[in-house]
Protein backbone atom coordinates (compact mmCIF):
# COMPACT_ATOMS: atom_id res chain seq x y z
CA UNK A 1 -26.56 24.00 29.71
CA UNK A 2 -29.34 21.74 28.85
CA UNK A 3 -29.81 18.20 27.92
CA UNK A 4 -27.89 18.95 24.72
CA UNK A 5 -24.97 20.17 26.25
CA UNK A 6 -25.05 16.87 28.92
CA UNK A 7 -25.11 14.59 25.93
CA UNK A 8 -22.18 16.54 24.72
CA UNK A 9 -20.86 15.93 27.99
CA UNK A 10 -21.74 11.98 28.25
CA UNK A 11 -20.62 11.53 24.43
CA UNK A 12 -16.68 11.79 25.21
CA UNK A 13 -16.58 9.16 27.91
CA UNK A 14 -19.13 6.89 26.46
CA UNK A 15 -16.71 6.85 22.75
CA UNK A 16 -13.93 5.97 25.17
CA UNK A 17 -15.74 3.10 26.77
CA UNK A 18 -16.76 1.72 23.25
CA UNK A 19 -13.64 2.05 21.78
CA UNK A 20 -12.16 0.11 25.35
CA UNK A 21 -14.19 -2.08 25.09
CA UNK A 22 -14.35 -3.34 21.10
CA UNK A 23 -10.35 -3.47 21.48
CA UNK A 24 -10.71 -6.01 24.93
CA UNK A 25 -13.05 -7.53 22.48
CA UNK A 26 -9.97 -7.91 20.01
CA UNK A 27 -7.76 -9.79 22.67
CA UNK A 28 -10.33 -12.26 23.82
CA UNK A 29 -11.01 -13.77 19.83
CA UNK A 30 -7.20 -13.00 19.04
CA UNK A 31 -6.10 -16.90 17.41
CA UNK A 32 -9.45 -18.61 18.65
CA UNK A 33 -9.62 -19.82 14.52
CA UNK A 34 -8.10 -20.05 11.20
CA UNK A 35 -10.27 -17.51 9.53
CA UNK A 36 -10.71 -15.08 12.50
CA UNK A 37 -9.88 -11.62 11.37
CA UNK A 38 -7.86 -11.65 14.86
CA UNK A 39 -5.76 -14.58 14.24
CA UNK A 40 -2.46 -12.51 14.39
CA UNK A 41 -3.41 -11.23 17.87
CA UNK A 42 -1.55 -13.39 20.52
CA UNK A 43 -0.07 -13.36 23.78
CA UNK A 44 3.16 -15.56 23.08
CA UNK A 45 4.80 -17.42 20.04
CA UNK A 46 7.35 -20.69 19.78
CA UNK A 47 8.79 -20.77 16.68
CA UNK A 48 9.87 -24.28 15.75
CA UNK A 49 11.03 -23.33 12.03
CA UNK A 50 14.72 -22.87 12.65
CA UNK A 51 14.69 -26.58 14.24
CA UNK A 52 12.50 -28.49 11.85
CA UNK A 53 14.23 -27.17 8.76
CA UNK A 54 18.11 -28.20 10.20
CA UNK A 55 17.90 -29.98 13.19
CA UNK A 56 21.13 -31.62 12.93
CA UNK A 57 22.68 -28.21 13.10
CA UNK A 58 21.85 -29.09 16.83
CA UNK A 59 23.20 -32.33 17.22
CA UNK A 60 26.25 -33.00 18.60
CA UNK A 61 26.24 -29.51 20.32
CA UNK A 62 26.26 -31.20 23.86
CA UNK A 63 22.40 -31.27 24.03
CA UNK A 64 19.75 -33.26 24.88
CA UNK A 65 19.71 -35.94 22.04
CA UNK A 66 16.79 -37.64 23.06
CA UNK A 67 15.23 -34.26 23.03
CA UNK A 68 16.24 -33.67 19.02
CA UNK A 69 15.23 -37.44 18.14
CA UNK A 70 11.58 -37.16 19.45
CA UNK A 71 10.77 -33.36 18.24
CA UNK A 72 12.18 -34.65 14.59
CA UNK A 73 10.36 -37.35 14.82
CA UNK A 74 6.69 -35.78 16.12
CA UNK A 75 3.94 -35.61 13.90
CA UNK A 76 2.49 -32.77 15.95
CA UNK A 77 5.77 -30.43 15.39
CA UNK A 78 4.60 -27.19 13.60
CA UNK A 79 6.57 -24.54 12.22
CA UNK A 80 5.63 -22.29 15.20
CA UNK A 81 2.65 -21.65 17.55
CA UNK A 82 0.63 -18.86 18.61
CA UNK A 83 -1.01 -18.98 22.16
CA UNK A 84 -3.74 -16.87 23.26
CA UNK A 85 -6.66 -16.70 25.84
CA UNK A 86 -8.80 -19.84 24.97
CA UNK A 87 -6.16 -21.82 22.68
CA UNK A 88 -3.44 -22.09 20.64
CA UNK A 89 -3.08 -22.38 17.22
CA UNK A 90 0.33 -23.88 14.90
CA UNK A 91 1.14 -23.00 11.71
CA UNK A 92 3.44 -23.31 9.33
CA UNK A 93 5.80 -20.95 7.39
CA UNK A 94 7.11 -20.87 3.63
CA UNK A 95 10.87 -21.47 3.29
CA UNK A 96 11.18 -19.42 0.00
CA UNK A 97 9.20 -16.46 1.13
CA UNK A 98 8.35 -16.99 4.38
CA UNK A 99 4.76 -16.55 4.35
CA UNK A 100 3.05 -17.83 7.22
CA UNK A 101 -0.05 -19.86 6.94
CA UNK A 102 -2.37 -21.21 10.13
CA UNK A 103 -3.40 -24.49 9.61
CA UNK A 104 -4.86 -25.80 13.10
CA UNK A 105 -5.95 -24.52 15.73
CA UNK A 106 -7.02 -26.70 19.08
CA UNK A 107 -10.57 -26.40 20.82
CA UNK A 108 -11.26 -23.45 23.11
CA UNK A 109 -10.95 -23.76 26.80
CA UNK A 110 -11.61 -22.48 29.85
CA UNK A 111 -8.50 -21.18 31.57
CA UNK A 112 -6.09 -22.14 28.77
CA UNK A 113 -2.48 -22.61 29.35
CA UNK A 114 -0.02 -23.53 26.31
CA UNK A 115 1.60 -26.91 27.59
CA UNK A 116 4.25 -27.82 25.19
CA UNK A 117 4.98 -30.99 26.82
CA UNK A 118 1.37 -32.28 25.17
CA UNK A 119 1.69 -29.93 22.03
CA UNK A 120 4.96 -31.62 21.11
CA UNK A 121 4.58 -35.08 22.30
CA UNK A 122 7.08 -35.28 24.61
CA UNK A 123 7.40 -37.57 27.65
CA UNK A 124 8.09 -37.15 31.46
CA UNK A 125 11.51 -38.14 31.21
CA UNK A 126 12.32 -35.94 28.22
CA UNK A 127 11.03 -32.88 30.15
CA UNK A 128 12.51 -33.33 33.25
CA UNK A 129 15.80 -33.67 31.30
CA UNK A 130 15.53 -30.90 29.02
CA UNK A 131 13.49 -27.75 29.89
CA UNK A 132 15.08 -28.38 33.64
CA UNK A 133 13.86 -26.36 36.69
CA UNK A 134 13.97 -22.96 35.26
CA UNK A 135 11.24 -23.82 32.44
CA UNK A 136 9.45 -25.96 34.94
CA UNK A 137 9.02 -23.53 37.27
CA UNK A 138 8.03 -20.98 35.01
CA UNK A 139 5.30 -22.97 33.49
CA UNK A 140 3.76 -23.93 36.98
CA UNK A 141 3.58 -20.25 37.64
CA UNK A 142 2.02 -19.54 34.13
CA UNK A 143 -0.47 -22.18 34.88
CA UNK A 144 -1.76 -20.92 38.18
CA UNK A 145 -2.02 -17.71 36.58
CA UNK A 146 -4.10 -18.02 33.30
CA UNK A 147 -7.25 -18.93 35.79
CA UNK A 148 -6.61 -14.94 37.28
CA UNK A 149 -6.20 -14.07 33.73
CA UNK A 150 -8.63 -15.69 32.45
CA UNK A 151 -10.89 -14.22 35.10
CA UNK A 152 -9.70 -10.60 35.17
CA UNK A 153 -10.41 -10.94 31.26
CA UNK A 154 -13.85 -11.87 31.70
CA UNK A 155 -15.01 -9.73 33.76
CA UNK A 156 -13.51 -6.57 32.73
CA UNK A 157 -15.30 -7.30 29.31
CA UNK A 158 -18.24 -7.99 31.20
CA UNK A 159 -17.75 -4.73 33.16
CA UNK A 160 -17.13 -2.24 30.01
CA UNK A 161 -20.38 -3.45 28.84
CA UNK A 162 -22.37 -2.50 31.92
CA UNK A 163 -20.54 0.57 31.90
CA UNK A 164 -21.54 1.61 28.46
CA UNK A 165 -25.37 0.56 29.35
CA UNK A 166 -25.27 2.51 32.36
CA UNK A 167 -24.04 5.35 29.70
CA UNK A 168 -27.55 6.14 28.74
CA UNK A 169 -29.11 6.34 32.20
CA UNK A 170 -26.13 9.34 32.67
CA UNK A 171 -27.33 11.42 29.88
CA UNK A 172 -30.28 12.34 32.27
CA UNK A 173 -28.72 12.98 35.70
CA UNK A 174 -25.84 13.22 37.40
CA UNK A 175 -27.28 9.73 39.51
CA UNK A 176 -26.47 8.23 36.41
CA UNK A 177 -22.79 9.66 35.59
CA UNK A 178 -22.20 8.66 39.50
CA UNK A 179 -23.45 4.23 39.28
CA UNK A 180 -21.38 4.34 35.63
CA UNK A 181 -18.62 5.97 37.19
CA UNK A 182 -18.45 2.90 39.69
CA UNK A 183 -19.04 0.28 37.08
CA UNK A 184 -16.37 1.67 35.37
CA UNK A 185 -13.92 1.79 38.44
CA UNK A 186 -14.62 -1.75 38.37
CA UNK A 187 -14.24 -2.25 34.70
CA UNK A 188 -10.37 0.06 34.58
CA UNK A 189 -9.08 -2.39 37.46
CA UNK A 190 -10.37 -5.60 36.09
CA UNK A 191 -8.45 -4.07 32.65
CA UNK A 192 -5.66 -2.41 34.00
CA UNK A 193 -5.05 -6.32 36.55
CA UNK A 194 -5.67 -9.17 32.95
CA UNK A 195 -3.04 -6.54 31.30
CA UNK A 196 -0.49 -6.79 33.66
CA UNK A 197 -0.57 -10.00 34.41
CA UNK A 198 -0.95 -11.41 30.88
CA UNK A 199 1.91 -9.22 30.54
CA UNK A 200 4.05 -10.39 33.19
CA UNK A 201 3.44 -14.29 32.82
CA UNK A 202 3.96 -14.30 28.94
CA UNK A 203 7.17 -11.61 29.53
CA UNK A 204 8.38 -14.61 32.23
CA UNK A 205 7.56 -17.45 29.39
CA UNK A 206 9.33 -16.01 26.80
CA UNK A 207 12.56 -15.81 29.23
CA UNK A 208 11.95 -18.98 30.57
CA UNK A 209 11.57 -20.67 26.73
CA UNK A 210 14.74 -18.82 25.69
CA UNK A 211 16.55 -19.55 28.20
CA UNK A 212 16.33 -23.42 28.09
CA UNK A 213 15.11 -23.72 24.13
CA UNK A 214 17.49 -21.28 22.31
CA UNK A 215 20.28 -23.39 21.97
CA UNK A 216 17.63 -25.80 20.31
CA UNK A 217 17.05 -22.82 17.55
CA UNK A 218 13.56 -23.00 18.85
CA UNK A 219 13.03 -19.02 19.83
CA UNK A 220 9.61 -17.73 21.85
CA UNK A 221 8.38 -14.12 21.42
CA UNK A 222 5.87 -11.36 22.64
CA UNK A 223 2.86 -10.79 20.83
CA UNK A 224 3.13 -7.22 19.98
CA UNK A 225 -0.09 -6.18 19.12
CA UNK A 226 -2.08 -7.69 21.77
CA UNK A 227 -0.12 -6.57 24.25
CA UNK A 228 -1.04 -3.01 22.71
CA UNK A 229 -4.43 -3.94 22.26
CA UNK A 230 -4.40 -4.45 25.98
CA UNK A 231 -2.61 -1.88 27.41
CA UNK A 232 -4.85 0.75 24.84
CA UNK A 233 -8.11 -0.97 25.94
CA UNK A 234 -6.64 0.07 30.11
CA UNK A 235 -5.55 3.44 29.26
CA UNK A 236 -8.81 4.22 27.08
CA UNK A 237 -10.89 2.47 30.27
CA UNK A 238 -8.74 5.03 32.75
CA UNK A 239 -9.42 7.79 30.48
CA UNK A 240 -13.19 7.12 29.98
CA UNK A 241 -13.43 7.09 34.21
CA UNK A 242 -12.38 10.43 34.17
CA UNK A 243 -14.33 11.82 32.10
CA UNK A 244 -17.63 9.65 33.94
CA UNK A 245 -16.22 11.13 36.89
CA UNK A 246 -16.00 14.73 35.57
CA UNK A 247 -19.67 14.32 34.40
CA UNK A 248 -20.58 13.78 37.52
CA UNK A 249 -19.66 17.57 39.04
CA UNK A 250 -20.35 19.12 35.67
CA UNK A 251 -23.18 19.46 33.16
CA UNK A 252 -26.14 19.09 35.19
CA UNK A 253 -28.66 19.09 32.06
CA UNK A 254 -30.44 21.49 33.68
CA UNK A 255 -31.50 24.80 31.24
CA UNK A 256 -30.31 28.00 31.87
CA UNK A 257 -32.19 29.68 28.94
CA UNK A 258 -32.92 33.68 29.49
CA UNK A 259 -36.78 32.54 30.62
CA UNK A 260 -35.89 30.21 33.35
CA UNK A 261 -33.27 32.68 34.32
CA UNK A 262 -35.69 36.07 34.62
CA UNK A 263 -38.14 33.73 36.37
CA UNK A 264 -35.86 33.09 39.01
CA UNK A 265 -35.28 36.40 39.79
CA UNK A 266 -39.03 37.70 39.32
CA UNK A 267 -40.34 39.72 42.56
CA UNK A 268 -42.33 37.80 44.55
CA UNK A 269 -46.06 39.18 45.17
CA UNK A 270 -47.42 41.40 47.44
CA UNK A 271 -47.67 39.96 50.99
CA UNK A 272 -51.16 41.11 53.16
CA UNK A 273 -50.51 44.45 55.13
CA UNK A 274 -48.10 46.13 53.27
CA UNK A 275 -47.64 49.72 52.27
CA UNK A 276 -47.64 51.49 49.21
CA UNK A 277 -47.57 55.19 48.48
CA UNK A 278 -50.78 56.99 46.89
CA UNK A 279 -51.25 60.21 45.13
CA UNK A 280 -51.13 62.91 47.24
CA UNK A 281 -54.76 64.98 47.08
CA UNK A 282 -51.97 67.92 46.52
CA UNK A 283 -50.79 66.02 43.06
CA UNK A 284 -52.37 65.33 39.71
CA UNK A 285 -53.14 61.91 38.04
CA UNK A 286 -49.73 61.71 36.75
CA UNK A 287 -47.96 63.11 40.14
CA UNK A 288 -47.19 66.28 38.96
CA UNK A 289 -48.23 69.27 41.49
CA UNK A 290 -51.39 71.09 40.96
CA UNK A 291 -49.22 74.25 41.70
CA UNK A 292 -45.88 74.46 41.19
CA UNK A 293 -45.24 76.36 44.35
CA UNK A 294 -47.12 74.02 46.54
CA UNK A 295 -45.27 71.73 48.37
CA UNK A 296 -45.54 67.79 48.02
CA UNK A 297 -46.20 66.76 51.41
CA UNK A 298 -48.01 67.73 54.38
CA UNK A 299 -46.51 68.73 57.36
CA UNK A 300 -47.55 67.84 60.98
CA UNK A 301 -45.64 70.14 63.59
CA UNK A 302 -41.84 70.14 62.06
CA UNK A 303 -42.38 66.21 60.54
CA UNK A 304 -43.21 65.63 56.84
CA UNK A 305 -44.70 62.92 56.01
CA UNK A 306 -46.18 61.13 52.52
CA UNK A 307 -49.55 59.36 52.82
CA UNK A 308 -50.20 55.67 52.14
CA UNK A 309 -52.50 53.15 51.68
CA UNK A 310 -53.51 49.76 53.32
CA UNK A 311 -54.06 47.03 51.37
């Protein structure tokens, strides 16, 4: 096939693990700023709009009036929040046409986990009283897994990269489809593991929130399109091993022009001691018989027999 047909061969998996990893690059910037192109990329939104424009449609319902008094009265209280891998960021949302406009977002960190109990002010007392066990719980489980997150995030960025490097080194051999095939084993489970869990722990918040805050009209939601950023980046990344792997037993880069293929089957030379038939004195230059009627051979008893020549 030759080393234009392997690069035609390395150029489908290596498009894959670009395009997996510019969109893992997506998730990880989603709502770090303002101005970010990928503000509107998050894992999980509170939306605080419902409350702060009527909260005393709340009161009086049986809930937690303490609760209502301190959230009306917090200077921190945004119209709703977006949460993603290294912050948060509030916002707040027109009444007339309910345009929605970021105005702060809080410093990156490490391992991030959206603590509303901060966010919003609230103390010890107020918590324990009004998000109750359910939300509680929840939230310790959401904190102990944004470091795995965090991590499997990381590295699977980290990994796609390496794989795509590697890339190049496979358009020569199959060596090199077989080390980016493992890199990107390592890179599809790193993806396929922050996926699911940033999946599962936001899918538990946004129960847990719900559950406790709805009757507060404060509602929590899925972000949409980084959870399809997420789960595209994983299936391009499973797709892309594949391929790697299919490079591997296929397109050897090797050519298999008409030249090479005639020289492989040329006859090999003429060994010392061998035979080879001579013109017999009987026959002419071009083996044709002197006379017609003469036979072609000699004969020795009943046995016929051609003669030969030692080299």
């Amino acid at each position: 096939m030759g080393k234009a047909g392997r690069f035609a061969c390395i150029f489908v998996p290596m498009a894959l693990s670009i395009t997996s990893l510019i969109l893992l690059v997506f998730v990880e910037i989603g709502t770090q700023n303002t101005h970010s192109p990928a503000k509107d990329i998050y894992f999980f939104k509170a939306d605080t709009s419902q409350f702060r424009s009527n909260p005393g449609a709340v009161q009086g319902a049986g809930l937690d009036e303490h609760f209502i008094d301190v959230m009306m009265n917090s200077k921190n209280l945004s119209d709703y929040y977006q949460v993603g891998l290294w912050n948060y960021c509030s916002g707040s949302i027109d009444a007339k046409t309910g345009d929605q406009t970021l105005e702060y977002c809080s410093p990156h960190q490490k391992n991030y986990y959206f603590n509303p109990q901060t966010v919003w002010g609230l103390d010890q007392s107020t918590v324990d009283a009004t998000f109750g066990d359910k939300l509680q719980d929840a939230m310790k489980a959401y904190q102990k897994a944004t470091g795995w997150m965090f991590t499997a995030y990381a590295v699977a960025v980290a990994a796609t990269a390496l794989e795509i490097v590697c890339g190049f080194f496979a358009i020569f051999s199959r060596w090199g489809s077989f080390a980016t095939t493992i890199v990107s084993s390592i890179s599809t489970g790193f993806t396929l593991a922050a996926s699911a869990t940033s999946t599962a722990i936001y899918l538990m918040m946004v129960g847990a929130f719900d559950g406790v805050l709805k009757p507060y009209n404060i509602h929590a939601s899925l972000g949409g399109r980084s959870m399809s950023l997420t789960w595209l980046a994983a299936a391009f990344s499973i797709a892309s091993g594949f391929f790697w792997l299919l490079s591997v037993c296929c397109c050897s880069g090797k050519s298999s022009s008409p030249a090479n293929v005639s020289h492989k089957y040329t006859a090999a030379e003429k060994t010392p001691y061998t035979y080879e038939r001579v013109a017999s004195p009987m026959l002419g230059a071009s083996g044709t018989p002197h006379n017609p009627h003469e036979s072609t051979s000699y004969q020795s008893g009943n046995q016929g027999y051609e003669p030969y020549r030692h080299v």
